[in-house]
C-alpha atoms as a PDB file:
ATOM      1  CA  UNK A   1       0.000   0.000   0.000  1.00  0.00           C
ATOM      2  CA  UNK A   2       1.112   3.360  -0.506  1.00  0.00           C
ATOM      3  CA  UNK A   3       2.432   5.678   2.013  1.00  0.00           C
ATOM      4  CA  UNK A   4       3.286   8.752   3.263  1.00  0.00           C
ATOM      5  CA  UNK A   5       6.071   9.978   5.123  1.00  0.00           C
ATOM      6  CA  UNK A   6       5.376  11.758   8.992  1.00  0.00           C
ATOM      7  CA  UNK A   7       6.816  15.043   6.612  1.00  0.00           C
ATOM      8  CA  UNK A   8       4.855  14.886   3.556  1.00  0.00           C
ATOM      9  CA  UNK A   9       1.822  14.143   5.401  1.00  0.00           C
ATOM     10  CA  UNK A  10       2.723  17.448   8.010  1.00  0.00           C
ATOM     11  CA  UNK A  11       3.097  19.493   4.652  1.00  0.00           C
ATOM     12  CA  UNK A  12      -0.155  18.112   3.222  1.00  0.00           C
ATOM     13  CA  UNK A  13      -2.477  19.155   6.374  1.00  0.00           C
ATOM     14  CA  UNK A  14      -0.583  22.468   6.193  1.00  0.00           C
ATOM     15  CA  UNK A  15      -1.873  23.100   2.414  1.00  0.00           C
ATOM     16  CA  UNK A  16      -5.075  21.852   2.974  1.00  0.00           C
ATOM     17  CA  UNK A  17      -5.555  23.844   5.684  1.00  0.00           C
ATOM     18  CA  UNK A  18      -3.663  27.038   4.192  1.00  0.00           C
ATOM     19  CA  UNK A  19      -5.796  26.840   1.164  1.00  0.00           C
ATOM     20  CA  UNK A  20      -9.263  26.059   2.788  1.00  0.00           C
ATOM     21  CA  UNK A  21      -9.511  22.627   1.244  1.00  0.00           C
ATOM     22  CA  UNK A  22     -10.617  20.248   4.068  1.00  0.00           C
ATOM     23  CA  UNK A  23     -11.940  17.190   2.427  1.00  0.00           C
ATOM     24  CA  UNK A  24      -9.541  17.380  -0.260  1.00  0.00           C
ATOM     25  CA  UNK A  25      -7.269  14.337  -0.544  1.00  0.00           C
ATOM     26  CA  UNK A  26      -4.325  13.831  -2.787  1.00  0.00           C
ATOM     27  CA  UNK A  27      -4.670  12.875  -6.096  1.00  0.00           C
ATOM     28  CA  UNK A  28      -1.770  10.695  -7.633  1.00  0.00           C
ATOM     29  CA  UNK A  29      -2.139  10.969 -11.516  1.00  0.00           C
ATOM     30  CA  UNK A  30       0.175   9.701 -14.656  1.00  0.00           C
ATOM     31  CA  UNK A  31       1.707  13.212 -16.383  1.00  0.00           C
ATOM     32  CA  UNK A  32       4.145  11.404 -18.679  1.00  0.00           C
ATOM     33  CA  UNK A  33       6.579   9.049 -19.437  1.00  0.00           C
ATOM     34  CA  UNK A  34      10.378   9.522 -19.512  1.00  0.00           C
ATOM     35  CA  UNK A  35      13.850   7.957 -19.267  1.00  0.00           C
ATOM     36  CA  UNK A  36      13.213   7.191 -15.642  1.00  0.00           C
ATOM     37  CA  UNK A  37       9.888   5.566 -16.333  1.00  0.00           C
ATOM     38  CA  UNK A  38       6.439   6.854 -15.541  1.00  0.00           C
ATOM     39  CA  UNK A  39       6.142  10.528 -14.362  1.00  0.00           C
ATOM     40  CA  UNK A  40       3.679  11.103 -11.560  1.00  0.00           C
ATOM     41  CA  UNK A  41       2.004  14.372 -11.011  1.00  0.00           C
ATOM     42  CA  UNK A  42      -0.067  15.152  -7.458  1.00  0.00           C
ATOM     43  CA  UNK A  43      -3.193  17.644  -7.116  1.00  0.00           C
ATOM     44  CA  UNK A  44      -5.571  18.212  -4.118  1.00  0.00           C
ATOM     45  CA  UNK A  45      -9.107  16.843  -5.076  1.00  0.00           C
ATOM     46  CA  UNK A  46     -12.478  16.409  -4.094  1.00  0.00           C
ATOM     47  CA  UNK A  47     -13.825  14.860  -6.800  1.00  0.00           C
ATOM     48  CA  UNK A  48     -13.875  10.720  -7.263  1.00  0.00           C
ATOM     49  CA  UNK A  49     -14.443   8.669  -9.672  1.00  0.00           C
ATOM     50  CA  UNK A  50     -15.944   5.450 -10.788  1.00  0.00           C
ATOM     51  CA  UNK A  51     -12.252   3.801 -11.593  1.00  0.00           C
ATOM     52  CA  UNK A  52     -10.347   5.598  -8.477  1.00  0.00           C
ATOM     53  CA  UNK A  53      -9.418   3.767  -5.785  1.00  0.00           C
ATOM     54  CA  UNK A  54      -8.765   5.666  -2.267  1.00  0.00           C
ATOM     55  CA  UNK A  55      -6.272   4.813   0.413  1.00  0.00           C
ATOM     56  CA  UNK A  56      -5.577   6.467   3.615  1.00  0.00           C
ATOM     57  CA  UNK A  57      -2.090   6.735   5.468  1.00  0.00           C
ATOM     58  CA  UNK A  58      -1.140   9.064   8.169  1.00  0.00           C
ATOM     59  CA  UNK A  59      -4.670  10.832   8.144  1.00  0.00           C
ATOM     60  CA  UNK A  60      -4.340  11.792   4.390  1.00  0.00           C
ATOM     61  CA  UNK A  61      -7.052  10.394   2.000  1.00  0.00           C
ATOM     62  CA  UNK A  62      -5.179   8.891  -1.406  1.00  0.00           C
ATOM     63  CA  UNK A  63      -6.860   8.642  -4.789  1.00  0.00           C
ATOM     64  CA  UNK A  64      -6.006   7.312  -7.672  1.00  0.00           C
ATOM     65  CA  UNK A  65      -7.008   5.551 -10.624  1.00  0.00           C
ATOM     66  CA  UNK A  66      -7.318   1.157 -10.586  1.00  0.00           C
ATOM     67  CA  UNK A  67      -4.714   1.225 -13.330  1.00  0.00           C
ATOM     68  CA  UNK A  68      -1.830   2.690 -11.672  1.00  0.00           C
ATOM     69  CA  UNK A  69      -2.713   1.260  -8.022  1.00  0.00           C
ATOM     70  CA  UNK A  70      -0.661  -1.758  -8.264  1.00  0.00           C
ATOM     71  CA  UNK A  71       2.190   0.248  -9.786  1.00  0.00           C
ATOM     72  CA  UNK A  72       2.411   2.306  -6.627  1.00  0.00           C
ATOM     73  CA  UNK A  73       1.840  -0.399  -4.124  1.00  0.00           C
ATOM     74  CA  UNK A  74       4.835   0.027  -2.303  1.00  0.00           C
ATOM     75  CA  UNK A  75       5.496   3.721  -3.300  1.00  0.00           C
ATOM     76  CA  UNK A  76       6.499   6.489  -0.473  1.00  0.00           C
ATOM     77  CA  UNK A  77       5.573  10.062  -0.686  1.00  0.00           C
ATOM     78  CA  UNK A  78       7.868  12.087   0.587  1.00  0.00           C
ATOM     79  CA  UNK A  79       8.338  15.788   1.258  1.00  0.00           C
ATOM     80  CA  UNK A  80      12.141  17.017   0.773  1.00  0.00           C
ATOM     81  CA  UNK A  81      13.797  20.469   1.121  1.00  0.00           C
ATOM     82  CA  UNK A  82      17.063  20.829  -0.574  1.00  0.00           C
ATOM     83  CA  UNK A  83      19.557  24.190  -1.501  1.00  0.00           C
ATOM     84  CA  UNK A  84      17.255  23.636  -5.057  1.00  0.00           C
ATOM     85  CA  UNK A  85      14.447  24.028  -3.719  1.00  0.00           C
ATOM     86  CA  UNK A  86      11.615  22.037  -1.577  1.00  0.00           C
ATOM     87  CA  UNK A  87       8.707  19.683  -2.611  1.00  0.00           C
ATOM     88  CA  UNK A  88       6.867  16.239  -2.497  1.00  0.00           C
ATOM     89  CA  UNK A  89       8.795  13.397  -4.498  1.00  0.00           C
ATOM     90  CA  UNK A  90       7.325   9.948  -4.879  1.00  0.00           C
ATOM     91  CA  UNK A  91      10.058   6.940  -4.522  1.00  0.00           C
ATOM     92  CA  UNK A  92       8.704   4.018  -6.043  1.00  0.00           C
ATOM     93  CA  UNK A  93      10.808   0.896  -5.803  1.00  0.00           C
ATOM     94  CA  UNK A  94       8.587  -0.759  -8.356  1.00  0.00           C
ATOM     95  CA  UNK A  95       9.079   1.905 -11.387  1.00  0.00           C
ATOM     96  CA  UNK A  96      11.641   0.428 -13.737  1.00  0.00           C
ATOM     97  CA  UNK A  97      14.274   2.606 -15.902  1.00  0.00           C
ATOM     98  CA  UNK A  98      13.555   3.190 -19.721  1.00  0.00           C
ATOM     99  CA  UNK A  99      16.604   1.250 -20.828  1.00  0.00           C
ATOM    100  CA  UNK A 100      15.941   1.563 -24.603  1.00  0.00           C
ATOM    101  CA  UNK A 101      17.717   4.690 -25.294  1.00  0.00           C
ATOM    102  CA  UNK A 102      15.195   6.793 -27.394  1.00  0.00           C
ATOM    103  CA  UNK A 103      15.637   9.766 -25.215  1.00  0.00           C
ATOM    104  CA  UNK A 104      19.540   9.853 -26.342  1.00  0.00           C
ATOM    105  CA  UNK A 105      19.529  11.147 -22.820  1.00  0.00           C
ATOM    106  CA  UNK A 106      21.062   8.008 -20.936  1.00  0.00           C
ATOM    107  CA  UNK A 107      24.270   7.408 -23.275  1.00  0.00           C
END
């Protein structure tokens, strides 16, 4: 099951509460595909639907759709700060390099 760290999931109640969006949850969502494999986006929502699934760790409601849930069944979100800047990241152990070299960007 998905999960969030004690620091993403402090950072989430903060936004939620900072933008006035109580009963939003976080929406995990495919935004592309790259070298590194799929590319996952995040959102606050409201809104489910009929092929979402929903999860809960640490308090925080998790949707997403049927078709990624077993992709991200052992995934952790995690909320860094670095000198570059600050953010949530999601480490998935199951994602799986793009090792075919179309990019031209892992040569």
């Amino acid at each position: 099951m998905i999960e969030i760290t004690d620091a993403a999931a402090d950072e989430l109640k903060s936004l939620i509460e900072s933008e006035n969006k109580q009963g939003h949850a976080l929406r995990i969502f495919i935004a592309g595909m790259g070298c590194s494999g799929t590319q996952y986006g995040m959102a606050l929502d409201n809104e489910t639907k009929e092929e979402d699934v929903t999860v809960d760790s640490k308090d925080i409601k998790i949707i997403m759709t049927t078709d990624i849930q077993e992709e991200l069944s052992d995934a952790i979100v995690d909320f860094i700060e670095t000198p570059q800047g600050k953010g949530f990241v999601i480490d998935n152990p199951n994602a799986m390099a793009d090792s075919c070299g179309t990019c031209g960007g892992c040569h």
